[in-house]
C-alpha atoms as a PDB file:
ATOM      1  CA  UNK A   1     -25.836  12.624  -1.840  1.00  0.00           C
ATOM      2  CA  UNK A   2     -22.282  14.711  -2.388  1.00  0.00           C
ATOM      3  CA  UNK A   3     -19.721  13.180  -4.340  1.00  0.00           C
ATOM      4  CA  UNK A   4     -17.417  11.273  -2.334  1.00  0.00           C
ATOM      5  CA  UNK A   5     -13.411  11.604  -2.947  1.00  0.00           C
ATOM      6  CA  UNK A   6     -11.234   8.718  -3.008  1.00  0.00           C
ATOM      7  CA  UNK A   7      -7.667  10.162  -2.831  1.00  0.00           C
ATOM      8  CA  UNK A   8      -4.463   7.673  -4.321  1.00  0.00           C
ATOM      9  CA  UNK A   9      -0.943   8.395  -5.317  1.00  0.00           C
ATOM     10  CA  UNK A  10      -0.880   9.743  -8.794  1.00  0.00           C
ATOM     11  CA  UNK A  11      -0.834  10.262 -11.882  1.00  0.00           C
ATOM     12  CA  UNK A  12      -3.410   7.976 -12.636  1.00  0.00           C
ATOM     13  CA  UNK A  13      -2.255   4.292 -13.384  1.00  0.00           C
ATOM     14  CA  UNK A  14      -0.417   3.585  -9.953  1.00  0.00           C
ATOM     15  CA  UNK A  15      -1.300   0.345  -8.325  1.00  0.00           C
ATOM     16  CA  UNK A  16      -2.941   2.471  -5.780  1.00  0.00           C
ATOM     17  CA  UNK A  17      -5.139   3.605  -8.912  1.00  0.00           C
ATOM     18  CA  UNK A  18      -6.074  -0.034  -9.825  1.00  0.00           C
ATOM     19  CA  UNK A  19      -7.043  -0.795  -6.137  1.00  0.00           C
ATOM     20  CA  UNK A  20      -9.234   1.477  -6.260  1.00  0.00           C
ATOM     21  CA  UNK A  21     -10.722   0.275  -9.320  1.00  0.00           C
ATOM     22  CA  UNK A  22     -10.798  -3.156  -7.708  1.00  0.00           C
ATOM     23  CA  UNK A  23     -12.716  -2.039  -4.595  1.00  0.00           C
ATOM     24  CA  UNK A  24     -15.259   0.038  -6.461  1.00  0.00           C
ATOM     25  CA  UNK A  25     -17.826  -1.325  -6.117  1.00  0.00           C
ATOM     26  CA  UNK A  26     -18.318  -2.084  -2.620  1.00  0.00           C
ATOM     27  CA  UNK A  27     -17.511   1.627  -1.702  1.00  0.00           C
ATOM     28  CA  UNK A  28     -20.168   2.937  -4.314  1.00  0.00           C
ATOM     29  CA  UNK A  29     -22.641   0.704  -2.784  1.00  0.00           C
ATOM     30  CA  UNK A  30     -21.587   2.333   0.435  1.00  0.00           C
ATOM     31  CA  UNK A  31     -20.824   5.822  -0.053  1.00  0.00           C
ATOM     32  CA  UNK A  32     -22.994   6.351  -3.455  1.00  0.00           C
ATOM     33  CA  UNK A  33     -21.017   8.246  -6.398  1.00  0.00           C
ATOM     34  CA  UNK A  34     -17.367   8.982  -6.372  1.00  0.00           C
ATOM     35  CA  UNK A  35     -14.556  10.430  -8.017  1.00  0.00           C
ATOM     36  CA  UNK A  36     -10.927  10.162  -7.860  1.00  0.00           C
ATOM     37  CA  UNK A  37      -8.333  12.688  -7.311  1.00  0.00           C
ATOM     38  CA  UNK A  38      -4.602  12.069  -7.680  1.00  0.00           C
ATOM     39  CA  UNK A  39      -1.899  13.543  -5.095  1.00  0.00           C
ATOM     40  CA  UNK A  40       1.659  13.467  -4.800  1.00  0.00           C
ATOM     41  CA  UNK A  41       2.677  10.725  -2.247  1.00  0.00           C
ATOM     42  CA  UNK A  42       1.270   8.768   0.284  1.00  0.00           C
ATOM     43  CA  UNK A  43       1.607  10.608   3.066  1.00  0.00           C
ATOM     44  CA  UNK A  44      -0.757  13.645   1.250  1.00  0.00           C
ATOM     45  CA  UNK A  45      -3.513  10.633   0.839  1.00  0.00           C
ATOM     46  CA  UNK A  46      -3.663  10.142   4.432  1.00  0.00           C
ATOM     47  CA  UNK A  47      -3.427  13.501   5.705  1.00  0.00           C
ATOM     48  CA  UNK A  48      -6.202  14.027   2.967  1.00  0.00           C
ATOM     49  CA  UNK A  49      -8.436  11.506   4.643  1.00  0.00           C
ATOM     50  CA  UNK A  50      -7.405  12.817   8.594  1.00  0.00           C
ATOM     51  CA  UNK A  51     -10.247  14.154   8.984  1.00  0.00           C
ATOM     52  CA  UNK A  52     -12.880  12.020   7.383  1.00  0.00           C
ATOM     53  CA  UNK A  53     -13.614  14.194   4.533  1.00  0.00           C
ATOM     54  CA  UNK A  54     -12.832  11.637   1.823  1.00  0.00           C
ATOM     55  CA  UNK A  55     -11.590   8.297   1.283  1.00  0.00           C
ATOM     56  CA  UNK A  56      -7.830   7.327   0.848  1.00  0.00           C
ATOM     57  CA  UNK A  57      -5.806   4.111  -0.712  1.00  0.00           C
ATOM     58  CA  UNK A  58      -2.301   3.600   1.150  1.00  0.00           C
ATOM     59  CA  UNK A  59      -0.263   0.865   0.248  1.00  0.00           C
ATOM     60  CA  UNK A  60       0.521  -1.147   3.795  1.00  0.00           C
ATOM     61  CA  UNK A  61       2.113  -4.119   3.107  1.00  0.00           C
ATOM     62  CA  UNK A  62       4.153  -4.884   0.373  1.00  0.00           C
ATOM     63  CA  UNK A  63       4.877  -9.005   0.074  1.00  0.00           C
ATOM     64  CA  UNK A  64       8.649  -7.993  -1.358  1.00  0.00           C
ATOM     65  CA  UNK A  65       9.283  -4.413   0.158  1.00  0.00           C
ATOM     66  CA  UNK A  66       6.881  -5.540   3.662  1.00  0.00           C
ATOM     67  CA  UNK A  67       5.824  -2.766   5.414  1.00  0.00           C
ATOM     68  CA  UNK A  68       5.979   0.541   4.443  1.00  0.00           C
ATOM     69  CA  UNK A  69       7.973   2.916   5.948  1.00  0.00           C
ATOM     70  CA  UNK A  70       6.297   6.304   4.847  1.00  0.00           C
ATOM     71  CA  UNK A  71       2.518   4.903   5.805  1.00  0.00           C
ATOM     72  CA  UNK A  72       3.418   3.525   9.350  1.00  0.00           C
ATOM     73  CA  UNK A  73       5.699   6.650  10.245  1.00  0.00           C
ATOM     74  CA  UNK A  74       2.490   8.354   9.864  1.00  0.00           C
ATOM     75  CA  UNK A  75       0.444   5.970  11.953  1.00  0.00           C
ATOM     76  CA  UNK A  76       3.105   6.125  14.564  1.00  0.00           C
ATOM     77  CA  UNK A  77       2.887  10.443  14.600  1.00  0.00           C
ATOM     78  CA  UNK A  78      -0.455  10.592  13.562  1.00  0.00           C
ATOM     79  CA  UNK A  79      -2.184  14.478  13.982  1.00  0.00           C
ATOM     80  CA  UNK A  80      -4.644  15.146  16.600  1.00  0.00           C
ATOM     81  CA  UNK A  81      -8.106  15.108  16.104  1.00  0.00           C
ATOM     82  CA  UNK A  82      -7.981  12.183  13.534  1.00  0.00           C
ATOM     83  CA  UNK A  83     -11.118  10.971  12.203  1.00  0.00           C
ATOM     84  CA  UNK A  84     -10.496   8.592   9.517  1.00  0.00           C
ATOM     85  CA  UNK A  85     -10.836   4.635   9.631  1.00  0.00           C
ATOM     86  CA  UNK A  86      -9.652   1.777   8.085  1.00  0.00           C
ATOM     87  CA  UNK A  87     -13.142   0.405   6.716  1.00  0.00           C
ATOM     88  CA  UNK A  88     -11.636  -2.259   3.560  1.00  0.00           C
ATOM     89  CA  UNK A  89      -8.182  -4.094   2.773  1.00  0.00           C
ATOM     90  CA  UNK A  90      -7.412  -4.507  -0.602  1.00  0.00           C
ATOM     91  CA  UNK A  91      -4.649  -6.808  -2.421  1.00  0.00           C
ATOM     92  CA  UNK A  92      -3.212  -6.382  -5.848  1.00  0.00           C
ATOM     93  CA  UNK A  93      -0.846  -8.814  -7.592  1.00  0.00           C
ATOM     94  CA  UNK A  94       2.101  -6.887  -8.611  1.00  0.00           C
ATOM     95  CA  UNK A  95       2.199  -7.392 -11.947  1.00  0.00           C
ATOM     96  CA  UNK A  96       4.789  -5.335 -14.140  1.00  0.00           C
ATOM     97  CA  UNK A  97       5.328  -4.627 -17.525  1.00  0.00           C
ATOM     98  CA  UNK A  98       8.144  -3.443 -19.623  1.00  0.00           C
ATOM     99  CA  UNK A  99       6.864  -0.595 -21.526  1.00  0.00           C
ATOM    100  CA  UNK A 100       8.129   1.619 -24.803  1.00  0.00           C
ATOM    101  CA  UNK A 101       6.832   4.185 -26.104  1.00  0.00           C
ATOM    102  CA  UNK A 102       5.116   3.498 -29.268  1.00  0.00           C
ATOM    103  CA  UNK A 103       7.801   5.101 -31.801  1.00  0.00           C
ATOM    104  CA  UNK A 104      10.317   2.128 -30.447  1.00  0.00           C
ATOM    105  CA  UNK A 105      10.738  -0.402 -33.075  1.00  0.00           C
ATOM    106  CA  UNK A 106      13.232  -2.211 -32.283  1.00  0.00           C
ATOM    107  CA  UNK A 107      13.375  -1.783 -28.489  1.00  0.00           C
ATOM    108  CA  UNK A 108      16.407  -4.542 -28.321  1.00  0.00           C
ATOM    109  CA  UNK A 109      18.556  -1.589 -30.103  1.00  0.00           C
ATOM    110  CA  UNK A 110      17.137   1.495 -29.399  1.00  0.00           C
ATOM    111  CA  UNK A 111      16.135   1.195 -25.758  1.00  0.00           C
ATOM    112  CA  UNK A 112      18.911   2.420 -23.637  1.00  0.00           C
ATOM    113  CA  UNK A 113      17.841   2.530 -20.064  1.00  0.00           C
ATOM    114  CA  UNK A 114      15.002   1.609 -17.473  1.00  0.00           C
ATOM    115  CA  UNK A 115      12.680   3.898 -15.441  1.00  0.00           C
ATOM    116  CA  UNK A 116      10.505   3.525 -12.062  1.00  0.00           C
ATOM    117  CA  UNK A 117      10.042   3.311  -8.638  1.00  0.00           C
ATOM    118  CA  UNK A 118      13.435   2.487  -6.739  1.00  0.00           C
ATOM    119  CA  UNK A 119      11.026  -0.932  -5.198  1.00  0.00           C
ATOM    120  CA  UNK A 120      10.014  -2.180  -9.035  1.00  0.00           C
ATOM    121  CA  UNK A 121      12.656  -2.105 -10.249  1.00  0.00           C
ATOM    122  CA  UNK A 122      14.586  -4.086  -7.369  1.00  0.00           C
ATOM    123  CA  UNK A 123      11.093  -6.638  -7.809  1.00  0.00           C
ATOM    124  CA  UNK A 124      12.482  -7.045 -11.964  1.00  0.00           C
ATOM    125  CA  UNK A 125      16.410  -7.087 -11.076  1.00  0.00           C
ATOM    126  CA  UNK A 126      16.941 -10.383 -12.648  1.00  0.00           C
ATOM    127  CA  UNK A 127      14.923  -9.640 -16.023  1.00  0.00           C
ATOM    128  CA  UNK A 128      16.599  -6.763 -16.765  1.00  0.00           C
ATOM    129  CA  UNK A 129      19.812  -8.049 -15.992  1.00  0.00           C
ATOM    130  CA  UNK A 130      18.734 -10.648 -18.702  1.00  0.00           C
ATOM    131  CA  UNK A 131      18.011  -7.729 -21.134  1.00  0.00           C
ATOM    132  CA  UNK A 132      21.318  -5.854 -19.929  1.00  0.00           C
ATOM    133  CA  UNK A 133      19.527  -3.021 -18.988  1.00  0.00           C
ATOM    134  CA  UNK A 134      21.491  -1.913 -16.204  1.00  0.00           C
ATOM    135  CA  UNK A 135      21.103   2.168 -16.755  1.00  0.00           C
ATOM    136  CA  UNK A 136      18.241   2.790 -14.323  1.00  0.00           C
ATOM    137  CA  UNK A 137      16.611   5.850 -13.676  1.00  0.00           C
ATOM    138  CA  UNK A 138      14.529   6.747 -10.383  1.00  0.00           C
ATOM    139  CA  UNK A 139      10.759   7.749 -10.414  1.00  0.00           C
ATOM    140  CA  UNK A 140       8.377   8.522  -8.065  1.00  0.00           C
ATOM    141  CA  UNK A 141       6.057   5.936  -8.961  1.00  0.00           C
ATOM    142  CA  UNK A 142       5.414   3.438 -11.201  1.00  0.00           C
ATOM    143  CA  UNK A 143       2.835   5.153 -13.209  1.00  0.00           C
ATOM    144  CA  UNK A 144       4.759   8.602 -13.277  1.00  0.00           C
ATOM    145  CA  UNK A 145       7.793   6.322 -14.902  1.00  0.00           C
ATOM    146  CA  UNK A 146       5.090   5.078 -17.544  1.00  0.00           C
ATOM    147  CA  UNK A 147       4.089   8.763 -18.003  1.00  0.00           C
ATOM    148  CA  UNK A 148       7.431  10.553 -18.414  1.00  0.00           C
ATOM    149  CA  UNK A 149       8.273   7.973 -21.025  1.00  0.00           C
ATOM    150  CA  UNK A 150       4.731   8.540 -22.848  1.00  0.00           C
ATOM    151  CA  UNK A 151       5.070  12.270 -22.991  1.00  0.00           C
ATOM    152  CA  UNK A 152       8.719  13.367 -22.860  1.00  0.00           C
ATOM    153  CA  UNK A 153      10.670  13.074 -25.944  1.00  0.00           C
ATOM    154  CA  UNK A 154      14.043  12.843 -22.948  1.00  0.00           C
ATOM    155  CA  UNK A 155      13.419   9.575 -22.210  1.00  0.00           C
ATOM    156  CA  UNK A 156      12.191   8.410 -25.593  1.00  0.00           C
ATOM    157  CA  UNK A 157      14.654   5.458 -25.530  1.00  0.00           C
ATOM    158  CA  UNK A 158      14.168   4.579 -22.136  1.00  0.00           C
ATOM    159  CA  UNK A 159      11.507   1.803 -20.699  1.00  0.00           C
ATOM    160  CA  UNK A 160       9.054   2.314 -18.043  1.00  0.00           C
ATOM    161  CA  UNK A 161       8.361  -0.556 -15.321  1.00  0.00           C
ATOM    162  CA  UNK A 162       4.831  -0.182 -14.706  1.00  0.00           C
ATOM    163  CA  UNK A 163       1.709  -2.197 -14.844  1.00  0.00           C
ATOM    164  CA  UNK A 164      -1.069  -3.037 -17.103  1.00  0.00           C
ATOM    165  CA  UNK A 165      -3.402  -0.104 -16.717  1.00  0.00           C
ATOM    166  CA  UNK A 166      -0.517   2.411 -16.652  1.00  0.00           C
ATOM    167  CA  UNK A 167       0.709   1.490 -19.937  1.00  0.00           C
ATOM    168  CA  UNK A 168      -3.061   1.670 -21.287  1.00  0.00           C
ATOM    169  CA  UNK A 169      -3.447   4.648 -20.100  1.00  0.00           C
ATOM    170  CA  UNK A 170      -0.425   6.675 -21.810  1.00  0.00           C
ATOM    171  CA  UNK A 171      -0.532   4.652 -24.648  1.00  0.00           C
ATOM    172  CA  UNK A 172       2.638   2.716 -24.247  1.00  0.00           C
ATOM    173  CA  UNK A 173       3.638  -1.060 -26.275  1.00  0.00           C
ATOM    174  CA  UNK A 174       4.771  -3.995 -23.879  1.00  0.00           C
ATOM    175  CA  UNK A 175       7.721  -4.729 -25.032  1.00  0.00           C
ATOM    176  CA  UNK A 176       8.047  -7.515 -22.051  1.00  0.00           C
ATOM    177  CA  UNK A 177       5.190  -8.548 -19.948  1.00  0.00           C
ATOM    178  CA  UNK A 178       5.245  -9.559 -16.540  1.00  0.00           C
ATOM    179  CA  UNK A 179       8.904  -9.398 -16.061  1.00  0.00           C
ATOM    180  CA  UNK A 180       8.531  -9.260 -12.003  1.00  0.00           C
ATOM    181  CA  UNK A 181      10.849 -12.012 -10.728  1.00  0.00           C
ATOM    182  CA  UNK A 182       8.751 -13.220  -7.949  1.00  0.00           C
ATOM    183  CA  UNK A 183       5.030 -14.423  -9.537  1.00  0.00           C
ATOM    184  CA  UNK A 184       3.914 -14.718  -5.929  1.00  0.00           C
ATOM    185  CA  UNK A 185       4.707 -10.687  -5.159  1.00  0.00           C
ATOM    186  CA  UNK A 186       1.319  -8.630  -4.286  1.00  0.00           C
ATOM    187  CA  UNK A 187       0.696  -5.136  -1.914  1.00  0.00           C
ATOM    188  CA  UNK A 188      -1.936  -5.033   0.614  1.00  0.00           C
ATOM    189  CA  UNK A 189      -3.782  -1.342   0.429  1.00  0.00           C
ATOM    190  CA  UNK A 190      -5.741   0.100   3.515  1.00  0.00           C
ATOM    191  CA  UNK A 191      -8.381   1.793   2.590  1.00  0.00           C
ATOM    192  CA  UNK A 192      -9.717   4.746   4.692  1.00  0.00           C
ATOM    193  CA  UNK A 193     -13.138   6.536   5.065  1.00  0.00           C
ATOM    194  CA  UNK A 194     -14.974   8.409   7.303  1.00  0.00           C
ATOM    195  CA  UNK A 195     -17.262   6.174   9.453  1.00  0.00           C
ATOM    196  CA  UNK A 196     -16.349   2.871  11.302  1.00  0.00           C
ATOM    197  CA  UNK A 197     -17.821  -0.276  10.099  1.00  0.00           C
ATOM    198  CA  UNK A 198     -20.391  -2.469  12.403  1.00  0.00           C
ATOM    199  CA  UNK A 199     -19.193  -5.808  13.584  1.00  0.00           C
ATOM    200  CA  UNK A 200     -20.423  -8.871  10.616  1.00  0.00           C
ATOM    201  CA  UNK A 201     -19.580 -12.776  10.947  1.00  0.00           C
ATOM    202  CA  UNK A 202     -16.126 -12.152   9.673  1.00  0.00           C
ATOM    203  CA  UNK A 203     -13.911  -8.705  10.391  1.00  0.00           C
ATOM    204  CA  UNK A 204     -10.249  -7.874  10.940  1.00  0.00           C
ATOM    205  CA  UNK A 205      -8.926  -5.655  13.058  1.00  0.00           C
ATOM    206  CA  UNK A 206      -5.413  -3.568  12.458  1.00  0.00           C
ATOM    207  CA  UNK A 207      -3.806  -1.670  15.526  1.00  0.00           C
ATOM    208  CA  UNK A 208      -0.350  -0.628  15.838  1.00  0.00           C
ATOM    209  CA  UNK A 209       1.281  -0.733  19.099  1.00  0.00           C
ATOM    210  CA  UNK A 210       4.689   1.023  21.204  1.00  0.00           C
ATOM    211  CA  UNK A 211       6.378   0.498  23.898  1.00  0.00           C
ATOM    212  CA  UNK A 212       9.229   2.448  25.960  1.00  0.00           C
ATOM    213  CA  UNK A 213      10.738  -1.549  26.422  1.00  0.00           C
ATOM    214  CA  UNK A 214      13.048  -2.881  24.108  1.00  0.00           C
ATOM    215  CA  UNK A 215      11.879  -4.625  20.927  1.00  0.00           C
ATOM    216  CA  UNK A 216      12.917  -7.999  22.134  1.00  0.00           C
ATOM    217  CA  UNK A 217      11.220  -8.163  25.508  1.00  0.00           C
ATOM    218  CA  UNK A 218       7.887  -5.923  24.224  1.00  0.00           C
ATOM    219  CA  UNK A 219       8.267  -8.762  21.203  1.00  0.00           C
ATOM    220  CA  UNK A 220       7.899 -11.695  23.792  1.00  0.00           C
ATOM    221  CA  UNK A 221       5.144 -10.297  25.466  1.00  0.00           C
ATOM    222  CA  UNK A 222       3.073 -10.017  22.451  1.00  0.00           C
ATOM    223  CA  UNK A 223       4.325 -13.377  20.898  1.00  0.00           C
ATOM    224  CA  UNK A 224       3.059 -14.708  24.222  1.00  0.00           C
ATOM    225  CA  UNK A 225      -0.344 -12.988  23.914  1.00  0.00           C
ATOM    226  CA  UNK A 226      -0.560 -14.579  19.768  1.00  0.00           C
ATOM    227  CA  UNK A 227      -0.309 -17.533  22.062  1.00  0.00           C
ATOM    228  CA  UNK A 228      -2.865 -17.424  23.650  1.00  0.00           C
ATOM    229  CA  UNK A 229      -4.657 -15.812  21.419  1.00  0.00           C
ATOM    230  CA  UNK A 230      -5.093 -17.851  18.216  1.00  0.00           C
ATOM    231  CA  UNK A 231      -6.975 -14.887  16.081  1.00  0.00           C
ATOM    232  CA  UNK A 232      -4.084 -13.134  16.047  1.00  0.00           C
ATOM    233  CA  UNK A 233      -3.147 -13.077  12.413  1.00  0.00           C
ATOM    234  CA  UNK A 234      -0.097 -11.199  12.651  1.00  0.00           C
ATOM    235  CA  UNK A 235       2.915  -9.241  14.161  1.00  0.00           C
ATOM    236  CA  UNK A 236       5.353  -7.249  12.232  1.00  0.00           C
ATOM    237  CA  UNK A 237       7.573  -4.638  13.689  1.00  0.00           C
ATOM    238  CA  UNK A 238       7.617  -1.260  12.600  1.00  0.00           C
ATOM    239  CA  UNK A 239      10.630   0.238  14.649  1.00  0.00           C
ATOM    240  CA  UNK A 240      14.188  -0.599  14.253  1.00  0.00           C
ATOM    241  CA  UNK A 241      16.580  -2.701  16.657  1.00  0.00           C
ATOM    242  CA  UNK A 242      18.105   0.090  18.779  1.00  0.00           C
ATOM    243  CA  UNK A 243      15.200   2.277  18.806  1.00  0.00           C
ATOM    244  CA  UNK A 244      14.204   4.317  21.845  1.00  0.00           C
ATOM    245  CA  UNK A 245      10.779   2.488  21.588  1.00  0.00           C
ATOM    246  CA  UNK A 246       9.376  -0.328  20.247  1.00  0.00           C
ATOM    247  CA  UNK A 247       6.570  -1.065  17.598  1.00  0.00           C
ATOM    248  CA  UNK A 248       4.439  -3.147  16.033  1.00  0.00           C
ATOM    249  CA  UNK A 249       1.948  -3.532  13.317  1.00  0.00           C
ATOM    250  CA  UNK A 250      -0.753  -6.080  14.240  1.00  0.00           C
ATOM    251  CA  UNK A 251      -4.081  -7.379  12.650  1.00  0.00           C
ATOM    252  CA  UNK A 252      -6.186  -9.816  14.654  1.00  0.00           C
ATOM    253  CA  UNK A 253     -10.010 -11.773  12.889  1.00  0.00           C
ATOM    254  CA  UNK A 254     -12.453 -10.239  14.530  1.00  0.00           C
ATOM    255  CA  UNK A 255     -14.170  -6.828  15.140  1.00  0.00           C
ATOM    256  CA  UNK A 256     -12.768  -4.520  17.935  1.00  0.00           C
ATOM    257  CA  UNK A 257     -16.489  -3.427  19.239  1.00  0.00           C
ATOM    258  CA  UNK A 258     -16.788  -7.472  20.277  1.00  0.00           C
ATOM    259  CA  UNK A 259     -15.784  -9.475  23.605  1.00  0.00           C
ATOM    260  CA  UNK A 260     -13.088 -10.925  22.423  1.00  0.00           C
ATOM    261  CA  UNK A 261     -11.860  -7.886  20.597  1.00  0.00           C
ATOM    262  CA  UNK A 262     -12.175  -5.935  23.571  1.00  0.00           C
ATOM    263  CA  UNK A 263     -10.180  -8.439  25.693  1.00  0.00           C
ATOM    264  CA  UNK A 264      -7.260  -8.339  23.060  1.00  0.00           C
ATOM    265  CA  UNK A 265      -7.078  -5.261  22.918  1.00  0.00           C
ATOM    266  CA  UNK A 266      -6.963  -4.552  26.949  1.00  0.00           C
ATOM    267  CA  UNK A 267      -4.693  -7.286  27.293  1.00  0.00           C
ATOM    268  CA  UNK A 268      -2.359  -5.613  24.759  1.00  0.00           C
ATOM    269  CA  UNK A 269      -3.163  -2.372  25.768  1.00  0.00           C
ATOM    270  CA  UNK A 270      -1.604  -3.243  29.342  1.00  0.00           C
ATOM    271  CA  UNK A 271       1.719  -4.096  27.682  1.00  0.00           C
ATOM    272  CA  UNK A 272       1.666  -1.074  25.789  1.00  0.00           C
ATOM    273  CA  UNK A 273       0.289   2.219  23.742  1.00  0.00           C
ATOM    274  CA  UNK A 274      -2.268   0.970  21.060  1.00  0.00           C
ATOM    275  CA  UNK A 275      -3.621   2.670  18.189  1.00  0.00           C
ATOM    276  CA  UNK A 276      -6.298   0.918  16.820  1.00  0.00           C
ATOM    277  CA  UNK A 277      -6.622   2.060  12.832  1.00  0.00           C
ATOM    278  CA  UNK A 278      -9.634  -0.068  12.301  1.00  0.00           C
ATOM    279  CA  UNK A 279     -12.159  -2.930  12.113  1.00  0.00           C
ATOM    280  CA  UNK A 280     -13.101  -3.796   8.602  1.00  0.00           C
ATOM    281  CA  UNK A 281     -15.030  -6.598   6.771  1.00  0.00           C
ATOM    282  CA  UNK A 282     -13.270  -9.334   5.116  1.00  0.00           C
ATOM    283  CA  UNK A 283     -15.056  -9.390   1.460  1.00  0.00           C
END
């Protein structure tokens, strides 16, 4: 059997990285051996996995940040002739750590300013107004903060936000851990591959649906389906107030090839256009 490709937003040491270290083993039991290659941002993952060639990690759901923008913009334009499917869900607690590189002695003194994604370091805001650390410096990622201040003698006196594994992996000293100011904050991850799963006793299903109506009446409608629908987990809108059309990010318990899946989805379908991402076990 070939090796199968799990693509996730580099360099390695993103929480996209440790998701899929969380979920390997289901997906080697699945899919057999695997390796992991690192690209550039999310959208590259899932244009990776289009076409059912590989398997991708996208963060969906953020608990702090909520949905995110660059993953369902790409749901909502998605190419032709798309193959992929959302086979696994994945949480991680968002855990992050203040990191120095290992020179720093005295990080109180010599650390000068603070590095990472524009959404971690909003998630630390009140720690590192504690530590009067209020220089902050933008990153692509997490892990690429963690890496720049690992390998770059230019940021030498500043700290990375990043988590755990990131800081193992470039060799970096915690100078503060967990320093997130919400303990409850965690990302939901879709994960991607290239055949559907078969119903089991307990499944999810993820669609995304639009509408030419306005958010608030197209929001009504599907409140009203929820309704009567109790296995509707959830409805988050995607689009903006004002929007030419409306949309929403739903998940409902069950699997989409079932009656009752079928019937939800019809009933919804009638109110609107529905992309249906997935059905995927609950493990």
């Amino acid at each position: 059997m070939p090796i199968m490709p799990i693509k996730v937003l580099g360099p390695r040491g993103t929480f996209g990285h440790e998701a899929s270290r969380l979920a390997d083993g289901w997906i080697k039991a699945e899919y057999g051996d695997t390796r992991i290659d690192f690209v550039k941002d999310n959208t590259s993952v899932l244009t990776s996995a289009a076409y059912g060639k590989c398997i991708g990690f996208v963060p969906a759901y953020n608990s702090d940040a909520k949905l995110v923008k660059a993953v369902m913009d790409f749901w909502l334009h998605q190419p032709k002739g798309f193959k992929s499917h959302l086979i696994g869900a994945q949480k991680v607690l968002v855990r992050h750590q203040l990191l120095v590189h290992p020179s720093i002695t005295r990080p109180n003194r010599q650390i000068r300013a603070v590095m990472s994604h524009p959404h971690a370091l909003h998630q630390c805001d009140e720690h590192l107004a504690e530590l009067d650390l209020w220089t902050k410096r933008v990153s692509t990622s997490t892990a690429e903060a963690a890496r720049l201040v690992a390998t770059n003698k230019k940021w030498r006196t500043t700290a990375a936000i990043a988590s755990e594994l990131a800081g193992k992996i470039y060799g970096l000293k915690v100078w503060q851990p967990n320093i997130q100011d919400s303990e409850d904050n965690f990302t939901i991850f879709h994960i991607f591959g290239p055949k559907p799963t078969e119903p089991t006793k307990s499944d999810r299903t993820v669609f995304i649906v639009r509408t030419k109506s306005t958010a608030g009446v197209f929001g009504a409608v599907l409140q009203s389906i929820k309704h009567e629908h109790s296995r509707i987990r959830s409805i988050r809108q995607i689009s903006a107030d004002g929007a030419p059309e409306a949309a929403f990010y739903c998940v409902f318990n069950g699997h989409r090839h079932t009656d009752i899946g079928r019937r939800i989805l019809k009933e919804i379908g009638a109110a609107g256009h529905v992309t249906v991402l997935g059905s995927y076990p609950t493990r």
